[in-house]
Protein backbone atom coordinates (compact mmCIF):
# COMPACT_ATOMS: atom_id res chain seq x y z
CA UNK A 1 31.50 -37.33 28.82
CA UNK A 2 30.09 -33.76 30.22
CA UNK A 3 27.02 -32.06 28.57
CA UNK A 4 29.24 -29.95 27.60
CA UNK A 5 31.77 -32.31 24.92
CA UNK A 6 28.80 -33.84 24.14
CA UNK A 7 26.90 -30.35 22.91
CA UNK A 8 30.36 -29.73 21.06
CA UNK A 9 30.37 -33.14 19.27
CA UNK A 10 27.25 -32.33 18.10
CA UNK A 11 27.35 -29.11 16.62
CA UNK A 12 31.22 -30.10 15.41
CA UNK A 13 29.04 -33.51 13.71
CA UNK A 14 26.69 -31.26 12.17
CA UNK A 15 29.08 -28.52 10.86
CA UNK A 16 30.53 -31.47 9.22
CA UNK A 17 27.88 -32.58 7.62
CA UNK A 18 27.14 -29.05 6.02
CA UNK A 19 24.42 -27.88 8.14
CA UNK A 20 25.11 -24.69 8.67
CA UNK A 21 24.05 -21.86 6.45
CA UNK A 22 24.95 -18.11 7.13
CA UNK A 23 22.72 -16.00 7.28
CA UNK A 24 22.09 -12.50 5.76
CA UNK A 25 22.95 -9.12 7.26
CA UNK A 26 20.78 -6.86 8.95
CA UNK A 27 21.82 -4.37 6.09
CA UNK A 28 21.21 -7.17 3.44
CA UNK A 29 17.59 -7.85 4.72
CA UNK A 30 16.87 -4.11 4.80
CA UNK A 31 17.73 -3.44 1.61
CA UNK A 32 16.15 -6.23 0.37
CA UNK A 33 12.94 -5.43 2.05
CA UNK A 34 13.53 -1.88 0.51
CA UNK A 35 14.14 -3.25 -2.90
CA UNK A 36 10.55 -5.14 -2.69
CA UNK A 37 8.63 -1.99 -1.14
CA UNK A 38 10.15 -0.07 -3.69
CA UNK A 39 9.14 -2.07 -6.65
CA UNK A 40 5.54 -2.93 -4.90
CA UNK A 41 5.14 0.90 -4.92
CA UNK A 42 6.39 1.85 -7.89
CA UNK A 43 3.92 4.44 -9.37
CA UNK A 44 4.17 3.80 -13.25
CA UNK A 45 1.07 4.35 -14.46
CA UNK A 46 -1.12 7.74 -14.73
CA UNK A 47 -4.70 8.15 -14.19
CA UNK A 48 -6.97 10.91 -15.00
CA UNK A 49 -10.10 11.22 -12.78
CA UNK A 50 -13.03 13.59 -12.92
CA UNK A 51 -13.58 14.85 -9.45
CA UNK A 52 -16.09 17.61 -8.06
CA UNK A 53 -14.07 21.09 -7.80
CA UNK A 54 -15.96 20.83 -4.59
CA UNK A 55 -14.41 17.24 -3.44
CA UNK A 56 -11.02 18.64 -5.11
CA UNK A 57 -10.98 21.60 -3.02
CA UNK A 58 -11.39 19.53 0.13
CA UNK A 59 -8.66 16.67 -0.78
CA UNK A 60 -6.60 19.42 -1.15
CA UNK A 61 -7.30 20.79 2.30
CA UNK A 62 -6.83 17.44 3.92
CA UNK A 63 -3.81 16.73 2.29
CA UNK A 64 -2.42 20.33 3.55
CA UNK A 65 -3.47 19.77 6.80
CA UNK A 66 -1.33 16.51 6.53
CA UNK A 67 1.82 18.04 4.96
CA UNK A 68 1.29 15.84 1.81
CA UNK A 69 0.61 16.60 -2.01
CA UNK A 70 -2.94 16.03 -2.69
CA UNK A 71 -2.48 13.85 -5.49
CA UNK A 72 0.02 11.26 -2.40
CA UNK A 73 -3.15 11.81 -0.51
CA UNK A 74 -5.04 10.47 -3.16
CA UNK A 75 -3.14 7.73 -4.08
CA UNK A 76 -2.75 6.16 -0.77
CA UNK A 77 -6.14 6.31 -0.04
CA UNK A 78 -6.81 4.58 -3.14
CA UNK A 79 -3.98 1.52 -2.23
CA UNK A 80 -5.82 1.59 1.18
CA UNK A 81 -8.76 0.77 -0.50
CA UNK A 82 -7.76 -1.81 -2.53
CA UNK A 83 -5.30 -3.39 -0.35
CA UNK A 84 -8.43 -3.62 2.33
CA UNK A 85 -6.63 -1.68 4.82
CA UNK A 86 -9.09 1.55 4.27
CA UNK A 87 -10.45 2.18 7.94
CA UNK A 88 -13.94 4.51 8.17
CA UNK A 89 -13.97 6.60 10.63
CA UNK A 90 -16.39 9.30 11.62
CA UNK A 91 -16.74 12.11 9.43
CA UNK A 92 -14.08 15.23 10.57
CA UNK A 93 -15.87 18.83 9.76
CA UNK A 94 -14.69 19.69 6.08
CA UNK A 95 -14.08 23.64 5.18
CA UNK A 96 -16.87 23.00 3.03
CA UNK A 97 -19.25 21.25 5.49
CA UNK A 98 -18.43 24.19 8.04
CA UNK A 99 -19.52 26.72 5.14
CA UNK A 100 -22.87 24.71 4.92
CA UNK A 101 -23.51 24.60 8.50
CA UNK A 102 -22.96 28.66 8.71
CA UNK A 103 -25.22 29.52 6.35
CA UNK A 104 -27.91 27.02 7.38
CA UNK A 105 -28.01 28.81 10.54
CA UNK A 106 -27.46 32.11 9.61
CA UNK A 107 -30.71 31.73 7.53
């Protein structure tokens, strides 16, 4: 008997025996996958925070620059956090910070 037969057999043996599972749809496993982001980042619950008008004014330019509402800016710098995923990186000049640095060399 060729490899060939042989190979069939086999697979034809284990069909038989019920080996064989199907397997889900690329559409199926998306939507799953959506189903589980979506309910992972369900926001259900509301927070009040008191915040420097200062730091406030500043989230808000960040989250312009970004194209985002200021409280989604908030938020997902908040799951970053918790989630670990929150990466430092050097301080970018702030509207504020620029205002600071004008008028301590203006004087």
């Amino acid at each position: 008997m060729d490899k060939e037969s042989k190979l069939e057999e086999e697979i034809l043996a284990s069909f038989e025996r019920d080996e064989w599972r199907s397997v889900p749809s690329l559409k199926e496993e998306i939507a799953r996958y959506a189903s589980i982001a979506s309910t992972s980042l369900a926001k259900d619950k509301p927070v009040n925070i008191r915040i420097s008008s200062r730091d406030l004014e500043d989230i808000q330019a960040k989250a312009a620059e970004e194209g985002i509402p200021y409280q989604t800016l908030m938020a997902s710098v908040l799951h970053k956090y918790v989630t670990g995923r929150l990466i430092e990186t050097p301080p970018s000049p702030t509207p504020r910070s620029i205002r600071t640095a004008r008028k301590r060399a203006a004087g």
